[in-house]
C-alpha atoms as a PDB file:
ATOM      1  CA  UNK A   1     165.270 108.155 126.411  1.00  0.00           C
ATOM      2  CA  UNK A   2     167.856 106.446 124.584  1.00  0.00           C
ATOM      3  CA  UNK A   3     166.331 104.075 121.678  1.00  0.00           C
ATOM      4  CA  UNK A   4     167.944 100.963 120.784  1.00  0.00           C
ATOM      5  CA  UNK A   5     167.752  99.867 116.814  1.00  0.00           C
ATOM      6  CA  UNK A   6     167.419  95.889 116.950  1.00  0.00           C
ATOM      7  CA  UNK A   7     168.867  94.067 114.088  1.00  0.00           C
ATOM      8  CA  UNK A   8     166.471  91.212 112.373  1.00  0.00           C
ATOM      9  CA  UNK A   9     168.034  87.900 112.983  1.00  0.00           C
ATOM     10  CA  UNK A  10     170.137  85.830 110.210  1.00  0.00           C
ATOM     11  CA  UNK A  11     167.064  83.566 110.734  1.00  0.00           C
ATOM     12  CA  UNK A  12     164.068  86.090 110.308  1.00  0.00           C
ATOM     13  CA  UNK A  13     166.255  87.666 107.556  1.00  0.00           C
ATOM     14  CA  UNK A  14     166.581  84.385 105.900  1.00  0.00           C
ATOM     15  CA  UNK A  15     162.824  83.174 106.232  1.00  0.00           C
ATOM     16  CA  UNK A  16     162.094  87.319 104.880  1.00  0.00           C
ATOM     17  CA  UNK A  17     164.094  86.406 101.416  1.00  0.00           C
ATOM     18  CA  UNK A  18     162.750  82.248 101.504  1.00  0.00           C
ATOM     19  CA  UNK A  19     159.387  83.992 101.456  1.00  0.00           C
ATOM     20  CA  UNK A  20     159.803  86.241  99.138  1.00  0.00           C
ATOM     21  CA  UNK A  21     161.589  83.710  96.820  1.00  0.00           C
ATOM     22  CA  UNK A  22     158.642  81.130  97.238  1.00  0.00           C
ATOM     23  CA  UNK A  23     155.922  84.253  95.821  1.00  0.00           C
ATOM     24  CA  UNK A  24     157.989  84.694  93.126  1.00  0.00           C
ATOM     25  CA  UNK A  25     158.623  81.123  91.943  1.00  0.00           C
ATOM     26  CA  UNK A  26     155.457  80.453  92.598  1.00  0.00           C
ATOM     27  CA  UNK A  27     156.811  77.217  94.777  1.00  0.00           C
ATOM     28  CA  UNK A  28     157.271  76.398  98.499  1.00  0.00           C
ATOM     29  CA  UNK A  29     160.782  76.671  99.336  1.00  0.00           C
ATOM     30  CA  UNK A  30     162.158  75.279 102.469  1.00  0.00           C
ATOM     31  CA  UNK A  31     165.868  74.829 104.714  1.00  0.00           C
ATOM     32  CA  UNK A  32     167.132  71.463 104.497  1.00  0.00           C
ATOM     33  CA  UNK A  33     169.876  69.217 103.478  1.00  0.00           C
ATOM     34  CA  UNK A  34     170.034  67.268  99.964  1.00  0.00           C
ATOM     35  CA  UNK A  35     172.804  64.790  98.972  1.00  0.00           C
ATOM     36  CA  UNK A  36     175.749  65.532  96.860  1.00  0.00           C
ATOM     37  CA  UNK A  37     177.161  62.211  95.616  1.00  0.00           C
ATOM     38  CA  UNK A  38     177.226  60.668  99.019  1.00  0.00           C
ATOM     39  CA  UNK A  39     177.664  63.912 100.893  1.00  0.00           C
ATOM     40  CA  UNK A  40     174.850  65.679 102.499  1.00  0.00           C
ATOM     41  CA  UNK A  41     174.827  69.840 102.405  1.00  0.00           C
ATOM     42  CA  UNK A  42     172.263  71.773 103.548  1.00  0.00           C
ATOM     43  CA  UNK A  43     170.578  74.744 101.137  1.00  0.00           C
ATOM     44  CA  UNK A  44     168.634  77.923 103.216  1.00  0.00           C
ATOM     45  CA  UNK A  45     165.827  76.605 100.425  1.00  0.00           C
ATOM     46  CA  UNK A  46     164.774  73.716  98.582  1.00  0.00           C
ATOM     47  CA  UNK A  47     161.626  73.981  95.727  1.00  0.00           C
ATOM     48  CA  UNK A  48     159.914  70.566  96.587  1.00  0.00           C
ATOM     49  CA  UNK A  49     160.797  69.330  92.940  1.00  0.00           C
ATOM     50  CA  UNK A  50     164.503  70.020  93.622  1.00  0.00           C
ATOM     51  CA  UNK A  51     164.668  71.913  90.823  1.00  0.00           C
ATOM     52  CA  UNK A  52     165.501  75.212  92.799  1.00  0.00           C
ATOM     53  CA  UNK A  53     168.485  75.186  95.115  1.00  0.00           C
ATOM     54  CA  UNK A  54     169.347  78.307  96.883  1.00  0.00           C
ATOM     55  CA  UNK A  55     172.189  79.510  99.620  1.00  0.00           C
ATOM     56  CA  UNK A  56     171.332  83.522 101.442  1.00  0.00           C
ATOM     57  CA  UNK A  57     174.370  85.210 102.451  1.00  0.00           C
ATOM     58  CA  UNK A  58     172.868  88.254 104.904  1.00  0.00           C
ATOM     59  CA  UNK A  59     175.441  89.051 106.994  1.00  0.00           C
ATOM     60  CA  UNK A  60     177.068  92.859 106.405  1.00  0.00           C
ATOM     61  CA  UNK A  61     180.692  93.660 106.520  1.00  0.00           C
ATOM     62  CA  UNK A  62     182.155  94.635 109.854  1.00  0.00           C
ATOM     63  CA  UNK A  63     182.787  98.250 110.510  1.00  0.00           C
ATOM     64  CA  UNK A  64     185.238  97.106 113.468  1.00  0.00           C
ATOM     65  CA  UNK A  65     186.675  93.706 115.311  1.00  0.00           C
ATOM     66  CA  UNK A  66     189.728  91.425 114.657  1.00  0.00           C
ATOM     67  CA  UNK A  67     188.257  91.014 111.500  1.00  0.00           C
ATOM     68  CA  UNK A  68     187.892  93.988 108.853  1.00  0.00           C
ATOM     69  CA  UNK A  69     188.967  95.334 105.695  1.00  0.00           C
ATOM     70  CA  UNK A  70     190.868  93.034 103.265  1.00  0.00           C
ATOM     71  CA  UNK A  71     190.942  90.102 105.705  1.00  0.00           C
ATOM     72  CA  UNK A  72     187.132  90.228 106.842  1.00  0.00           C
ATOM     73  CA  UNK A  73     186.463  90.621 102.562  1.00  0.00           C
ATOM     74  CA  UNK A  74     188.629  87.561 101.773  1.00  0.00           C
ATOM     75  CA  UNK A  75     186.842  85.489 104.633  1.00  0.00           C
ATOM     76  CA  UNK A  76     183.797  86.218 103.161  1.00  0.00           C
ATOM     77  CA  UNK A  77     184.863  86.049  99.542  1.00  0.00           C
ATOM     78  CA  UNK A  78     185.646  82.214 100.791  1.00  0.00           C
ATOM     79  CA  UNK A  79     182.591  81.134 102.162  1.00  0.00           C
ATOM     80  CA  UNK A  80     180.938  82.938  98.702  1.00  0.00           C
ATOM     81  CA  UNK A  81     182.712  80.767  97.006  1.00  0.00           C
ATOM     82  CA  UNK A  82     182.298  77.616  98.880  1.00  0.00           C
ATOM     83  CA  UNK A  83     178.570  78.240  99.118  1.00  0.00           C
ATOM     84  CA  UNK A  84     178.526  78.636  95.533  1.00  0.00           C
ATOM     85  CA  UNK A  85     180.774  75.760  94.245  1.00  0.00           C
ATOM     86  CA  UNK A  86     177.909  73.238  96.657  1.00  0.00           C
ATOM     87  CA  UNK A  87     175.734  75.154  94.795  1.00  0.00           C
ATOM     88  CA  UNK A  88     177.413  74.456  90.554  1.00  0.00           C
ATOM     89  CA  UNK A  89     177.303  70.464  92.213  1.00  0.00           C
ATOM     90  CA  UNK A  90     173.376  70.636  92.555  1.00  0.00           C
ATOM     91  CA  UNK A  91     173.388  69.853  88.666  1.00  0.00           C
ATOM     92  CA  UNK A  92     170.260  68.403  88.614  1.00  0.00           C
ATOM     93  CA  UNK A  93     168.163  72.001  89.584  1.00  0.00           C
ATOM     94  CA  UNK A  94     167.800  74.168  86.500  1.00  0.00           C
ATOM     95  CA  UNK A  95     168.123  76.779  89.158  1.00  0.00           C
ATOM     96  CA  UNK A  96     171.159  77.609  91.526  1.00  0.00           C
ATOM     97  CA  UNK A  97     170.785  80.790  93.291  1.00  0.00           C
ATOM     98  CA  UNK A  98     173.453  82.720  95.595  1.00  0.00           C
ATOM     99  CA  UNK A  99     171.371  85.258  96.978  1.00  0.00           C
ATOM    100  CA  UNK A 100     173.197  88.177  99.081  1.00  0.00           C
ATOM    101  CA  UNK A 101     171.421  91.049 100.807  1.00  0.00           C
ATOM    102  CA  UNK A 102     173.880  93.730 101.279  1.00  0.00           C
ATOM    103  CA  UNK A 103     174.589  95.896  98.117  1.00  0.00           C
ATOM    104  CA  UNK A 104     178.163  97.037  98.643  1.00  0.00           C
ATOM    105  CA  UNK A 105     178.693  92.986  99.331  1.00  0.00           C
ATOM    106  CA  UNK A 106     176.806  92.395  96.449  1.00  0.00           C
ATOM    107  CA  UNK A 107     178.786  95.073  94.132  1.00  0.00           C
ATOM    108  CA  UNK A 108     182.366  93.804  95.445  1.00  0.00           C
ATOM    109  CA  UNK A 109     181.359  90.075  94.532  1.00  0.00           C
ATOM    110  CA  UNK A 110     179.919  90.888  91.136  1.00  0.00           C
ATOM    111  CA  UNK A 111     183.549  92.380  90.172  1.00  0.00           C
ATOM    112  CA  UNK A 112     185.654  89.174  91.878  1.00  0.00           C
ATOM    113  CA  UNK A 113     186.729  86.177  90.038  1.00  0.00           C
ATOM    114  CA  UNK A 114     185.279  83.791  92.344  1.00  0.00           C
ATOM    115  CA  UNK A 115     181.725  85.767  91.062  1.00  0.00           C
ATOM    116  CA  UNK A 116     182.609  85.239  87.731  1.00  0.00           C
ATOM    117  CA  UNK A 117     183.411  81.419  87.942  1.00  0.00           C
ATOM    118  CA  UNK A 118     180.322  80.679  89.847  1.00  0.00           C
ATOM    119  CA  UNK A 119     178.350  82.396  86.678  1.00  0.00           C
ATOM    120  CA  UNK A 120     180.469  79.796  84.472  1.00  0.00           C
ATOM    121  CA  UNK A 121     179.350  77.291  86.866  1.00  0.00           C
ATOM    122  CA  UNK A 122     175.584  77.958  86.168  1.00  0.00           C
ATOM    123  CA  UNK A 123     174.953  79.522  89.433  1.00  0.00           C
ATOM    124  CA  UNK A 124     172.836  82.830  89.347  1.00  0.00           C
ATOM    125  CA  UNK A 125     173.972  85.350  92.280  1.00  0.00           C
ATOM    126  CA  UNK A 126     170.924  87.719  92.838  1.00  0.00           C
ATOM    127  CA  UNK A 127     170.691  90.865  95.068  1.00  0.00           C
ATOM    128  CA  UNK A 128     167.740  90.615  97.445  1.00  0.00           C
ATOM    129  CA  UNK A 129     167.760  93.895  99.621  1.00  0.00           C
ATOM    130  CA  UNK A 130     166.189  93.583 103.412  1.00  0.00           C
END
């Protein structure tokens, strides 16, 4: 009998790493969308204070597809940084967290300049393995 491995959903995966975020802030932390001079963006969690902001990348590179290699990594390397420049505008939270689960992602981005710039920018990118 052939046994099929099931993936978690972005969603579980997501409310896994909120969770586990919340226990060790000692803070609820919740999805939902806070305004950015007029603009509203939505955070995968929120401290109720505000003064935590947070985006979870847990998607893992493709093995296969259109879109792999150096084209899949500067895709993602894009919506890294876009996630994290939302993140340096969120001035009022002392803390701005870019949380990614995969380690090789995690590696690759810590060596970019885009990683580098968000540090600049304030923004703390964490590893959070699922």
């Amino acid at each position: 009998m052939n046994r099929v491995k099931l993936r978690a959903s972005p969603h579980a995966i997501e409310d896994r790493i909120r969770r586990r975020l919340a226990k060790r802030y000692n803070t609820l932390l919740e999805k939902r969308k806070l305004e950015i001079n007029g603009v509203l963006a939505e955070f995968d969690f929120v401290s109720q204070d505000e003064q935590i902001v947070g985006q979870i990348k847990s998607s893992r590179p493709r093995r296969g597809g259109k879109h792999k290699g150096e084209v899949r990594r500067q895709t993602q390397f894009g919506d890294f940084s876009r996630d994290c420049l939302v993140l340096a505008a969120m001035k009022e939270a002392k803390t701005r967290l870019f949380v990614l689960t995969d380690r090789t992602e995690f590696e690759e981005f810590s060596k970019s300049p885009q990683y580098q710039a968000a540090k600049i920018l304030g923004v703390e990118t964490k590893l959070e393995p699922i």
